[in-house]
N, C-alpha and C. Protein backbone atom coordinates (compact mmCIF):
# COMPACT_ATOMS: atom_id res chain seq x y z
N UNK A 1 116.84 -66.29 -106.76
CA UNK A 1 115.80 -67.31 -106.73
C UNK A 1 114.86 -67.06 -107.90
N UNK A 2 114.64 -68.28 -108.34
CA UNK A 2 113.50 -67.89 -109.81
C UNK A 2 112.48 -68.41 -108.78
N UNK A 3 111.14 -67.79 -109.41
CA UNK A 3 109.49 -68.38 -109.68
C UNK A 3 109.48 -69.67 -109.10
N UNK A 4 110.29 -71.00 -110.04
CA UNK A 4 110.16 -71.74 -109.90
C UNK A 4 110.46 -72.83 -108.37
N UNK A 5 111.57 -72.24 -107.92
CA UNK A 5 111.99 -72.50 -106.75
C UNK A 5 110.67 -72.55 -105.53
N UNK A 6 110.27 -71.30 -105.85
CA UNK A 6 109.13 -70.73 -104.65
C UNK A 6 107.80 -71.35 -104.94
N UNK A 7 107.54 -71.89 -106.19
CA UNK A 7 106.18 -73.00 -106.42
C UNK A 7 106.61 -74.23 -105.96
N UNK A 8 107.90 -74.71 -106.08
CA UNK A 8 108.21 -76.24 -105.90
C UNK A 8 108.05 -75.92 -104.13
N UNK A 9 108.43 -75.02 -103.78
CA UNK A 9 108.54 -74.93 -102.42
C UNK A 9 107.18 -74.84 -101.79
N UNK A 10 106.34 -74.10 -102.15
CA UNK A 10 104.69 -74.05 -101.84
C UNK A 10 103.94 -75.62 -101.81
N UNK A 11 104.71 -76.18 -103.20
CA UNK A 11 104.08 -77.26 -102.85
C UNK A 11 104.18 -78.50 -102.59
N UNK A 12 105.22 -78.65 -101.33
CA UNK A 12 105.76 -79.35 -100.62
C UNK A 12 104.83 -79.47 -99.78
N UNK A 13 103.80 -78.96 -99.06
CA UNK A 13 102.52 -78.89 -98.38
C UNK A 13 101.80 -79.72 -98.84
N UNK A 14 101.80 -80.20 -99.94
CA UNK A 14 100.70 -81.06 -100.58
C UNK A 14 100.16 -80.73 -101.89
N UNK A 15 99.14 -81.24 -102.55
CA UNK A 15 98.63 -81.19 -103.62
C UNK A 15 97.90 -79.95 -103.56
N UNK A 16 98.29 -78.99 -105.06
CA UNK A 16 97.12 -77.91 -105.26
C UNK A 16 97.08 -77.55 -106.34
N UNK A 17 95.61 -76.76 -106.76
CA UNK A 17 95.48 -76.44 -108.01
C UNK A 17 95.87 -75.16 -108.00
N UNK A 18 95.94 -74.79 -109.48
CA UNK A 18 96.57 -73.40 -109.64
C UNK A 18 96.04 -72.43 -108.81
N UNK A 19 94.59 -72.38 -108.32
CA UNK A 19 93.79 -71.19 -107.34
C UNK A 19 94.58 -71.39 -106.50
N UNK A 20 94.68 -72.76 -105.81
CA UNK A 20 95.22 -72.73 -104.34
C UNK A 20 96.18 -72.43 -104.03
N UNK A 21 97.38 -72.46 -105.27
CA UNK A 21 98.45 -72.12 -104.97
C UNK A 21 98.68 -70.39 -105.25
N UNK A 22 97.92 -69.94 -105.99
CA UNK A 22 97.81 -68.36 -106.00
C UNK A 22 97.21 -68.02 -104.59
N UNK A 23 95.98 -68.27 -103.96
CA UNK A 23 95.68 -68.06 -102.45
C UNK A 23 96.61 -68.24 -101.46
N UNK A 24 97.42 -69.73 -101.63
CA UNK A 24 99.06 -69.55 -100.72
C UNK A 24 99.90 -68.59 -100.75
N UNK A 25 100.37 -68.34 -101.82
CA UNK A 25 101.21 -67.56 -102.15
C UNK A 25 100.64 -65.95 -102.09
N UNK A 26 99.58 -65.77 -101.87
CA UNK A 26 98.97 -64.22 -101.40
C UNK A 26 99.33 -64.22 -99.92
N UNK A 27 99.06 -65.10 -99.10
CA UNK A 27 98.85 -65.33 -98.19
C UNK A 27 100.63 -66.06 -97.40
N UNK A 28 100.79 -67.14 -97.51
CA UNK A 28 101.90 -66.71 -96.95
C UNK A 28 103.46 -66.94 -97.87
N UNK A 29 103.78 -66.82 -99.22
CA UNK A 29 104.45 -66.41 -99.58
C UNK A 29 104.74 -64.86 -99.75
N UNK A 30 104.14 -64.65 -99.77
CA UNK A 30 104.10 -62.92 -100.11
C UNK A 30 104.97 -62.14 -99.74
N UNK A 31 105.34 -62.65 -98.30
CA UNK A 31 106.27 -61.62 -97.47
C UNK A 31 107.81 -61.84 -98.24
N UNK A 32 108.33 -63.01 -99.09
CA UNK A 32 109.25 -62.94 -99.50
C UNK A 32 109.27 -62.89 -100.93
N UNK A 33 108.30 -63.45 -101.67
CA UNK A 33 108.15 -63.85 -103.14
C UNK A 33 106.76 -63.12 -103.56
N UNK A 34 106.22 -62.65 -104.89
CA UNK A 34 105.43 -61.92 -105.18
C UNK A 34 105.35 -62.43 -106.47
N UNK A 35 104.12 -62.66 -107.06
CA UNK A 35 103.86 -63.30 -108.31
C UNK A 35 102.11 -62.65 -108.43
N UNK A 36 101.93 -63.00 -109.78
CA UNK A 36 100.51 -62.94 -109.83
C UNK A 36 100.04 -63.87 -110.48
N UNK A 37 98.99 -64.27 -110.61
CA UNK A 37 98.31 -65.75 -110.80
C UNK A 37 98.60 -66.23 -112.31
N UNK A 38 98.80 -65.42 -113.39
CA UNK A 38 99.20 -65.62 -114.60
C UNK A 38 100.56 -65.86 -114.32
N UNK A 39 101.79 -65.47 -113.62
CA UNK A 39 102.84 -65.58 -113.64
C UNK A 39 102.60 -67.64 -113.18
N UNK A 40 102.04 -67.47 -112.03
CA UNK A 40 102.00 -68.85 -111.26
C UNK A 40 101.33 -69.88 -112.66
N UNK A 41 100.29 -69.85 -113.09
CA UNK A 41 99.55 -70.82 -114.37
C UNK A 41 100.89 -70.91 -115.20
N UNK A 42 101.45 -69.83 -115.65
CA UNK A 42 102.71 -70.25 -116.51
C UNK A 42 104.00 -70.93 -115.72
N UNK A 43 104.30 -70.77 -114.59
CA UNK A 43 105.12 -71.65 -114.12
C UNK A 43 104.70 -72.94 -113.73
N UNK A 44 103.61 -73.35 -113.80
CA UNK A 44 102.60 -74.45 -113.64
C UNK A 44 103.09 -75.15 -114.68
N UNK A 45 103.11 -74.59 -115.81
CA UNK A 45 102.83 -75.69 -117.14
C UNK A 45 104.22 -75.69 -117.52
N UNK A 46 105.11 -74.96 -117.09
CA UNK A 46 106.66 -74.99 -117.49
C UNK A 46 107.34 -76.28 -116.67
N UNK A 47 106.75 -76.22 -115.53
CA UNK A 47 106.95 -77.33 -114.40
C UNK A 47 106.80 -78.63 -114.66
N UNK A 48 105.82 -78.40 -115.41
CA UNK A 48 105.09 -80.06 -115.44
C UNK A 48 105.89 -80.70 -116.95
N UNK A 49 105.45 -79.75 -117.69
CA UNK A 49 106.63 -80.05 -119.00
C UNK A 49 107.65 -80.40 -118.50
N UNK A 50 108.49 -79.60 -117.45
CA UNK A 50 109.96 -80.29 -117.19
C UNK A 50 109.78 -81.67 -116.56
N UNK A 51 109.20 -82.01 -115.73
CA UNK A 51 108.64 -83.28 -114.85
C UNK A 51 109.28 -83.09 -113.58
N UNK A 52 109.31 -81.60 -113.20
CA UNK A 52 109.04 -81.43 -111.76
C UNK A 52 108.31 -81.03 -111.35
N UNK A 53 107.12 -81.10 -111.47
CA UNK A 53 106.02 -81.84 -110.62
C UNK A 53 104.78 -81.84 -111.68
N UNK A 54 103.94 -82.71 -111.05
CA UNK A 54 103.08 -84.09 -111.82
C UNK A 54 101.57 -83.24 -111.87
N UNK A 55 100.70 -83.60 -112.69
CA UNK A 55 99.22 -82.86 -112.45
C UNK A 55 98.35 -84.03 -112.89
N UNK A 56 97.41 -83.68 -111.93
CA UNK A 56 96.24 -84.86 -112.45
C UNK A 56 95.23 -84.00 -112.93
N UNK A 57 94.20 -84.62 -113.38
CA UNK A 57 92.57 -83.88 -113.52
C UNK A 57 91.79 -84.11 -112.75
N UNK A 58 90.97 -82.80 -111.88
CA UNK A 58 89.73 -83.74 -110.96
C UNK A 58 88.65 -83.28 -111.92
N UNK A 59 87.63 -83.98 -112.11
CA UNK A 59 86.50 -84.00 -112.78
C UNK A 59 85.51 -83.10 -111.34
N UNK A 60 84.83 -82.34 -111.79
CA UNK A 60 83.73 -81.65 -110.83
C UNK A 60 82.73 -81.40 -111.46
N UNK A 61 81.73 -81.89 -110.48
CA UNK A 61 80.12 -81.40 -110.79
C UNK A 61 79.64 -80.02 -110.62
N UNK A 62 78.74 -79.22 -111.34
CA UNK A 62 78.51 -77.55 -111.46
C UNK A 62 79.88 -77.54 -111.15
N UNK A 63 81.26 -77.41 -111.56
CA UNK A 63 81.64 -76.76 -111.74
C UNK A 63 82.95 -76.87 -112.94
N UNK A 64 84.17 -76.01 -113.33
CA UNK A 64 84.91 -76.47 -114.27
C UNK A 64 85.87 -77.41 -113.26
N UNK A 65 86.29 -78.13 -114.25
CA UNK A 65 87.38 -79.14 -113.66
C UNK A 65 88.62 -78.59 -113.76
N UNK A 66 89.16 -79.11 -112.46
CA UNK A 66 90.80 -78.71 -112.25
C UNK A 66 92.27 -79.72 -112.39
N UNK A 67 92.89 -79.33 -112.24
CA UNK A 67 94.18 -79.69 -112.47
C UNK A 67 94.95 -79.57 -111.19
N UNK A 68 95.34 -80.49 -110.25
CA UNK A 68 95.58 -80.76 -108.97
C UNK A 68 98.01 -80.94 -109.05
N UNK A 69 98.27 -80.51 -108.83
CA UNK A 69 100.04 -80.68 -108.97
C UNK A 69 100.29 -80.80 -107.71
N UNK A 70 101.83 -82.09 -107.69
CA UNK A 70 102.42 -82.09 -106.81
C UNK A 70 103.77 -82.05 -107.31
N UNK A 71 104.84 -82.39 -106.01
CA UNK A 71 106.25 -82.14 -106.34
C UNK A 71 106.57 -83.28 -106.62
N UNK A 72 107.68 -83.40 -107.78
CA UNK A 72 108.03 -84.86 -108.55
C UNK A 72 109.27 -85.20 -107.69
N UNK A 73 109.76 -86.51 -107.69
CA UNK A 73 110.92 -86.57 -107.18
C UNK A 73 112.59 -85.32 -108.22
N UNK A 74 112.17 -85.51 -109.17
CA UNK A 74 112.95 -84.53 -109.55
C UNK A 74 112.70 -83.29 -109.56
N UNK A 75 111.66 -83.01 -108.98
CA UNK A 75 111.73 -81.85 -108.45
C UNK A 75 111.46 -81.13 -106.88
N UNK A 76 111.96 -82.53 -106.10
CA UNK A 76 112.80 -82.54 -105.01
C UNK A 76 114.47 -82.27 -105.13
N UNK A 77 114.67 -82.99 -106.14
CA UNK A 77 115.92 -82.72 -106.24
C UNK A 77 116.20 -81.28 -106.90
N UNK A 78 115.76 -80.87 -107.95
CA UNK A 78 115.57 -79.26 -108.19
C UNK A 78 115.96 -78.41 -106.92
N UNK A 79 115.05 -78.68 -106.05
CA UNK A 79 114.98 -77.42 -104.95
C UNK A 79 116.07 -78.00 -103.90
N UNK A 80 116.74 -79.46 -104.00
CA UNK A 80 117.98 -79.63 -103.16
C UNK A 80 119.00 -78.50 -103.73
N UNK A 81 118.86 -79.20 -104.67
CA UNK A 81 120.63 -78.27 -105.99
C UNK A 81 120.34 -76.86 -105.64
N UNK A 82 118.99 -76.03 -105.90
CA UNK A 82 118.57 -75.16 -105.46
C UNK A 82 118.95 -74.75 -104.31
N UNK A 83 118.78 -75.13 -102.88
CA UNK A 83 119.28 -75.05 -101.40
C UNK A 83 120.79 -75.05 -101.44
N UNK A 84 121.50 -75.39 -102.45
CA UNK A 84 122.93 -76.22 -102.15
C UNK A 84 123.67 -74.93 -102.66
N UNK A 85 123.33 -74.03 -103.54
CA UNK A 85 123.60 -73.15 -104.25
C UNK A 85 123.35 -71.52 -103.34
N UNK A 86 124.55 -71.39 -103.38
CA UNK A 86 124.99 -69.89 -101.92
C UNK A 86 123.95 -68.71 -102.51
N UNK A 87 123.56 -68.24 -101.53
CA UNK A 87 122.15 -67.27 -101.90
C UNK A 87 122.84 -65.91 -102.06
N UNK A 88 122.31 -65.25 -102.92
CA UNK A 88 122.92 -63.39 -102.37
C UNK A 88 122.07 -62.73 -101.94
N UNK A 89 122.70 -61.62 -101.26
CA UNK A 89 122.19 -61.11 -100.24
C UNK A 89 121.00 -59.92 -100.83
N UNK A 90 120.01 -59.82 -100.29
CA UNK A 90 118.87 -58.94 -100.68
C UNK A 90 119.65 -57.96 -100.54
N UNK A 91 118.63 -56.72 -100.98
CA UNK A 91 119.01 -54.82 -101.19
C UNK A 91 117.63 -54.28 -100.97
N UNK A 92 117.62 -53.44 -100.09
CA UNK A 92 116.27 -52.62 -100.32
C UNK A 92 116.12 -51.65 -101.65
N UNK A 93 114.92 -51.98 -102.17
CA UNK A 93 114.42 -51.12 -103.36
C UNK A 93 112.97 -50.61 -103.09
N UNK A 94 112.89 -49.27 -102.56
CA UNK A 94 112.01 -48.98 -101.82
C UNK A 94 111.63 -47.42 -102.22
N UNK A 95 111.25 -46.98 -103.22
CA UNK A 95 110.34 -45.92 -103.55
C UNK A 95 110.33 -44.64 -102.66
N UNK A 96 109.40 -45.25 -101.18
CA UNK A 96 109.34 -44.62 -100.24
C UNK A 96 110.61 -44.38 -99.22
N UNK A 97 112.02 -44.56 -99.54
CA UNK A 97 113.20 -44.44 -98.80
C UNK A 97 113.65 -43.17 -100.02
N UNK A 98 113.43 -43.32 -101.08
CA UNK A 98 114.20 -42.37 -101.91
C UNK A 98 113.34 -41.05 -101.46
N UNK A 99 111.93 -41.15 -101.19
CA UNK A 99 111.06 -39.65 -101.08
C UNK A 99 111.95 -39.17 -99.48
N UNK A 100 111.97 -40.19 -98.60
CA UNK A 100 112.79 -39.97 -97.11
C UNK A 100 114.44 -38.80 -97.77
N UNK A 101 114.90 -39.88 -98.56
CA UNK A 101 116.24 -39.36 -98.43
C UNK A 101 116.21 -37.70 -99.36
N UNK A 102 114.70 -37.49 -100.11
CA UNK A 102 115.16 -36.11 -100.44
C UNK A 102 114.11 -35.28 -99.97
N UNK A 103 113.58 -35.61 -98.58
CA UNK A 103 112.73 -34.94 -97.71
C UNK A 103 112.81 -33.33 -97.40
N UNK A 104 114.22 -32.98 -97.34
CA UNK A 104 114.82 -32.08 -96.40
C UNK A 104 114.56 -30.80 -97.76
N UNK A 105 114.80 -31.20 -99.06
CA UNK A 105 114.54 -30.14 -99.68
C UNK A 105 113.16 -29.79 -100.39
N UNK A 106 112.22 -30.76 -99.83
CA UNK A 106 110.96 -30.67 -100.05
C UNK A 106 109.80 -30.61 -99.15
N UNK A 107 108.78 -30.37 -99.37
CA UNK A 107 107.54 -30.52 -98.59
C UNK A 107 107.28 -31.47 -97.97
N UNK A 108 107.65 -31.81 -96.90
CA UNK A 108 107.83 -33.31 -96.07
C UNK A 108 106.15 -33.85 -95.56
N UNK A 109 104.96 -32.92 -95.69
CA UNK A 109 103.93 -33.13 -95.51
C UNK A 109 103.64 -35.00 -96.78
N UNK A 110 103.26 -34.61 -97.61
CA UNK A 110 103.05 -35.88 -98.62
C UNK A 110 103.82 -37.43 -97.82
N UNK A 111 104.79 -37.18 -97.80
CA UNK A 111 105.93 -37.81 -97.67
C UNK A 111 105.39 -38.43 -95.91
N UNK A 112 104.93 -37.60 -94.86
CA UNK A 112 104.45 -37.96 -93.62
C UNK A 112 103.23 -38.64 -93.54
N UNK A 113 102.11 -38.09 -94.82
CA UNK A 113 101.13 -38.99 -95.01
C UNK A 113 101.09 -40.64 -95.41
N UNK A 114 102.17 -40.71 -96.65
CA UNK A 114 102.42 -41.82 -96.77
C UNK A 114 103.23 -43.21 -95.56
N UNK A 115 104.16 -42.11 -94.95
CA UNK A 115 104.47 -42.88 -94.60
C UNK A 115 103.58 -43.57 -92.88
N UNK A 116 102.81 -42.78 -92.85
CA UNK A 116 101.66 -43.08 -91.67
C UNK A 116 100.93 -44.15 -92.56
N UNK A 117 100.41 -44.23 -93.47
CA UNK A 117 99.83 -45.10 -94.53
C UNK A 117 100.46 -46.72 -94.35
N UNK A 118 102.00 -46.37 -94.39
CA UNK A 118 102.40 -47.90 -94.65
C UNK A 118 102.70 -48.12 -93.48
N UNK A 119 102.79 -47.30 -92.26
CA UNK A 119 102.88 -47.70 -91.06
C UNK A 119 101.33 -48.92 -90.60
N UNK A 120 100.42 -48.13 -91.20
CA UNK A 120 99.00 -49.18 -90.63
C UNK A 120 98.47 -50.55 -91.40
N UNK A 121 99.56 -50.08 -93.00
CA UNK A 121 99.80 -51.50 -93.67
C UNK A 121 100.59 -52.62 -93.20
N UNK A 122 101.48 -51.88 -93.06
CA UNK A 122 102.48 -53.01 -91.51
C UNK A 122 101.91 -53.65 -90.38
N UNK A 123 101.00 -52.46 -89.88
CA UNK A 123 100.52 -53.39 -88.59
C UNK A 123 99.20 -54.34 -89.09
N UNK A 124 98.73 -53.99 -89.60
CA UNK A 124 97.68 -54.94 -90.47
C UNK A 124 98.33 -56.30 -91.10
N UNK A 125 99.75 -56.14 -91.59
CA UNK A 125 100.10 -57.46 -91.81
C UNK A 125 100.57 -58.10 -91.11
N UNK A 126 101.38 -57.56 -89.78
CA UNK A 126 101.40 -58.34 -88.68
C UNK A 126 100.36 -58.65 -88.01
N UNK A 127 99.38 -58.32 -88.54
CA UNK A 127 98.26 -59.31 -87.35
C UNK A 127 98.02 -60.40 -88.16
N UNK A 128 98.05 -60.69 -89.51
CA UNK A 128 97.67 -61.63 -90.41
C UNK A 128 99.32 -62.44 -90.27
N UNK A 129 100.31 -61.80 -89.98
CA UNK A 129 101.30 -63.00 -89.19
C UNK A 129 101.28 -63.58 -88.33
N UNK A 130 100.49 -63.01 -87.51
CA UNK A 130 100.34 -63.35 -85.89
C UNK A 130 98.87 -64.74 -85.87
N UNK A 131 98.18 -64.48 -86.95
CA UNK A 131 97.32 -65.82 -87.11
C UNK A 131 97.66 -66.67 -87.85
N UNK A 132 98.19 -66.22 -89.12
CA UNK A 132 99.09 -67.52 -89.70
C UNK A 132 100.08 -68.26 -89.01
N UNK A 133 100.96 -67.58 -87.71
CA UNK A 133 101.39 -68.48 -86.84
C UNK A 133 101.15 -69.59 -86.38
N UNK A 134 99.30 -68.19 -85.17
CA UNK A 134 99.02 -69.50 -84.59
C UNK A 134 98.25 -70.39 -84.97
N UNK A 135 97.85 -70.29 -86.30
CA UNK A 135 97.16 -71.63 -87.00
C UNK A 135 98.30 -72.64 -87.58
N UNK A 136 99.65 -71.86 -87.88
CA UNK A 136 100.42 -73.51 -88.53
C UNK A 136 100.99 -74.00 -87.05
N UNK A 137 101.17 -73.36 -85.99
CA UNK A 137 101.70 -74.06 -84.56
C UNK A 137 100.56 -74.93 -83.63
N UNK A 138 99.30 -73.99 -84.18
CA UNK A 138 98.11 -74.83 -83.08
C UNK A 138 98.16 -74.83 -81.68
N UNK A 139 97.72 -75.72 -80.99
CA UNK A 139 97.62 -75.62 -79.50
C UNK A 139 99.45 -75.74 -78.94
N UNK A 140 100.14 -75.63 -79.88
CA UNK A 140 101.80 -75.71 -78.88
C UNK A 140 102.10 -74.49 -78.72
N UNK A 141 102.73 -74.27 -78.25
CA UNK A 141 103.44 -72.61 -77.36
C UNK A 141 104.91 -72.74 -78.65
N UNK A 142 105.24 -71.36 -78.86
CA UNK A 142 106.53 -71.52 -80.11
C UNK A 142 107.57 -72.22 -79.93
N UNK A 143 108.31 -72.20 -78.76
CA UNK A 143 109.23 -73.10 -78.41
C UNK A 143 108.68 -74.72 -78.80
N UNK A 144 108.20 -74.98 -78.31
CA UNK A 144 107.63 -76.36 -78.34
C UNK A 144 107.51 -77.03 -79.95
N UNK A 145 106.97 -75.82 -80.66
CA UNK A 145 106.44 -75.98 -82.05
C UNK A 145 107.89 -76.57 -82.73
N UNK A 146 108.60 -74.61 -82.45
CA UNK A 146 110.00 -75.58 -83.19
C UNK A 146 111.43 -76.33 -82.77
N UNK A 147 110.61 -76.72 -81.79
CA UNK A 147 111.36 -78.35 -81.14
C UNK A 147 110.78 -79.32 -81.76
N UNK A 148 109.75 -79.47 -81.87
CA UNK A 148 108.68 -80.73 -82.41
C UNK A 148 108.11 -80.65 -83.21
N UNK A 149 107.67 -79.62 -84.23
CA UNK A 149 106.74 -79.66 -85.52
C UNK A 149 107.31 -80.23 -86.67
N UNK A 150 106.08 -80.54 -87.21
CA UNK A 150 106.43 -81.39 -88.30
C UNK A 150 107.18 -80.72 -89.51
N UNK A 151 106.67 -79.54 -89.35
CA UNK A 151 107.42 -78.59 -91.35
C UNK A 151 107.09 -77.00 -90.29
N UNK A 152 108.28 -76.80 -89.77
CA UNK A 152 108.38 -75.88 -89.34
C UNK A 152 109.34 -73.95 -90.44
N UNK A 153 109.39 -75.06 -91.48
CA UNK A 153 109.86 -74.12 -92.48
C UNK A 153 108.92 -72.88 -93.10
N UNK A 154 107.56 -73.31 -92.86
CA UNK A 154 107.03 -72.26 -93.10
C UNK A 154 106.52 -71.41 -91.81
N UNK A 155 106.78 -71.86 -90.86
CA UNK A 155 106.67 -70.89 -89.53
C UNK A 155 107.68 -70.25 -89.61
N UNK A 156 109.25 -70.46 -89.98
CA UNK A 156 109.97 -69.68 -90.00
C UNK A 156 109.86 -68.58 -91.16
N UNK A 157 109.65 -68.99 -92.08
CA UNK A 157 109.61 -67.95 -93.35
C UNK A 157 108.29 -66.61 -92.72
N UNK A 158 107.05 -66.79 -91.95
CA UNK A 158 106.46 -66.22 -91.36
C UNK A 158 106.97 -65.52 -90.42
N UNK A 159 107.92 -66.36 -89.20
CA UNK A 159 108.45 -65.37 -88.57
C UNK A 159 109.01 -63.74 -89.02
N UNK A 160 109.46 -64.44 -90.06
CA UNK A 160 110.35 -63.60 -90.87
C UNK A 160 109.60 -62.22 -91.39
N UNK A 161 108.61 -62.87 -92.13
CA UNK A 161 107.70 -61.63 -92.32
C UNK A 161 106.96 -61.24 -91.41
N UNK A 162 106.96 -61.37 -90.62
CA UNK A 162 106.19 -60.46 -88.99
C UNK A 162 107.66 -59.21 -88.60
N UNK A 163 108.62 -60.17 -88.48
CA UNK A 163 109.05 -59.15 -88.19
C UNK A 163 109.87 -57.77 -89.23
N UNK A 164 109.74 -58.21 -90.16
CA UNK A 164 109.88 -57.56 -91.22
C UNK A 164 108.75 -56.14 -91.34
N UNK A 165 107.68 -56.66 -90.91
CA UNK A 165 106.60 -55.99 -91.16
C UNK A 165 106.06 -55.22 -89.66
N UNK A 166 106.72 -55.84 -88.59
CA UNK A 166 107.02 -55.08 -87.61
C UNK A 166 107.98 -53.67 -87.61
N UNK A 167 109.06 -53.78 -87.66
CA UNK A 167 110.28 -53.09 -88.32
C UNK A 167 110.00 -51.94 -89.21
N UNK A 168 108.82 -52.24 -90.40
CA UNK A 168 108.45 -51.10 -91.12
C UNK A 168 107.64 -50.20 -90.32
N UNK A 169 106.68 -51.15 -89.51
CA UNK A 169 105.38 -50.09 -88.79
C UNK A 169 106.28 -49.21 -88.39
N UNK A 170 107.38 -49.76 -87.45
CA UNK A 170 108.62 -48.59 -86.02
C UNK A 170 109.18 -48.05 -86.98
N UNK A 171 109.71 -48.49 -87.91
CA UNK A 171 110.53 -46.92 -88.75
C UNK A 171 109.58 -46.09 -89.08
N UNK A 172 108.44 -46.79 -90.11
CA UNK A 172 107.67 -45.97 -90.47
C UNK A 172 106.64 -44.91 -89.37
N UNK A 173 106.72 -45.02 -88.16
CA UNK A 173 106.24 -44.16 -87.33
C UNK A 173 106.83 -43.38 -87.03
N UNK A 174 108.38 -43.75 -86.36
CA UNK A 174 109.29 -42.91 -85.92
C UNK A 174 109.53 -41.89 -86.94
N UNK A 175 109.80 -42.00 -88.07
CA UNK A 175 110.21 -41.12 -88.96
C UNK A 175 109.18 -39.91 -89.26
N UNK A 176 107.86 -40.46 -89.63
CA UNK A 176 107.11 -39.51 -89.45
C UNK A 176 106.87 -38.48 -88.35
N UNK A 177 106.76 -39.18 -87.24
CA UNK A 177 107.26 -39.23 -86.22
C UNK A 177 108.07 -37.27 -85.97
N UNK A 178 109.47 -37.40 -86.34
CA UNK A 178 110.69 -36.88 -86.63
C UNK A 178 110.15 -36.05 -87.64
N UNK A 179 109.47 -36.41 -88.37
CA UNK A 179 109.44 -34.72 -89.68
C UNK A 179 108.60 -34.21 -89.22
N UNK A 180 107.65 -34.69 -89.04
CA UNK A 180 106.65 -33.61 -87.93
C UNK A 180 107.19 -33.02 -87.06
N UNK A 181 107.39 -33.02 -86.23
CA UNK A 181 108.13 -32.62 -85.07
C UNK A 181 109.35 -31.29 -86.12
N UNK A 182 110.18 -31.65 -86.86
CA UNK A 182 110.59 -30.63 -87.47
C UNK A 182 110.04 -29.22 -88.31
N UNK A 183 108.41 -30.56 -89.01
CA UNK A 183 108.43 -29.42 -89.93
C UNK A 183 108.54 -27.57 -88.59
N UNK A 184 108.56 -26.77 -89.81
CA UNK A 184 107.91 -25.41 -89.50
C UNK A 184 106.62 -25.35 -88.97
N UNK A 185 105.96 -24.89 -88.17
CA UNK A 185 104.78 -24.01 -87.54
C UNK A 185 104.42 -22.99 -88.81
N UNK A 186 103.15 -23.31 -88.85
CA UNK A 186 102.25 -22.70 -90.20
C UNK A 186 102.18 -20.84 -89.67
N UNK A 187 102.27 -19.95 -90.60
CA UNK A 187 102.18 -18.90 -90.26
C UNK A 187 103.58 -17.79 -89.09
């Protein structure tokens, strides 16, 4: 998947300016796609040059004026051809799995700190899944939502990262978890 895929896809929601779509994409792209706001301004203007998708100007008082984009019909079709095209399969590339896998011949202390660390980063982002839920479902119960909601595509991509980010907290506990429990007794 390029950049571009994951902006046309953000902004299928509606019209936004480059902030808003950097605040989306902190917020709930993140769990799959990762950009930073210079990456996003340059896929902005690559976009619009191609004429998948359109920008207006809003004029504002005290403040600078913005540049508002939506998705063009050809760049509906972009992200069809895009969808139509067989995905490959992710790989973990994970820093903190390589310190795991050469634990045993090292000081597993560092290695238990961190990983208690990203255990409370996990649960911290599942609670910010757990409200981005229930603000795109609202007063329906989940079943209900995705029987009947209108753009339930981004509740699923959320699901996704909850439990993703569930999954890290439980490994990341258990494991620590497990080397503690091994290390040696001091003295």
């Amino acid at each position: 998947m390029a950049l571009r895929h994951a902006v046309l896809a953000a902004l299928l929601d509606g019209e936004y300016s480059g902030y808003q779509l950097a605040k989306t994409f902190d917020v709930s792209l993140s769990n799959f796609w990762y950009a930073v706001p210079q990456q996003l301004y340059a896929e902005l203007a690559k976009l619009e040059r191609e004429g998948l998708i359109a920008g207006r100007q809003v004029i504002q008082r005290d403040r600078p004026n913005k540049r508002l984009f939506t998705v063009t019909d050809a760049g509906l079709a972009e992200l069809a051809a895009f969808t139509a095209t067989p995905s490959k399969p992710s790989s973990i590339r994970e820093d903190l799995l390589v310190m795991v896998q050469a634990v045993d011949r090292l000081d597993p202390a560092p290695v238990i700190v961190q990983l208690e660390e990203r255990a409370v980063m996990a649960a911290a982002k599942v609670e910010i899944f757990d409200r981005m839920l229930q603000r795109l479902r609202g007063e329906l119960d989940e079943e209900t939502f995705l029987r009947e909601g209108d753009r339930i595509g981004p509740y699923l991509t959320c699901l996704r990262g909850r439990r993703f980010e569930q999954e890290n907290r439980e490994w990341c506990e258990r494991v620590a978890a497990l080397l503690r429990a091994r290390a040696p007794l001091p003295g």
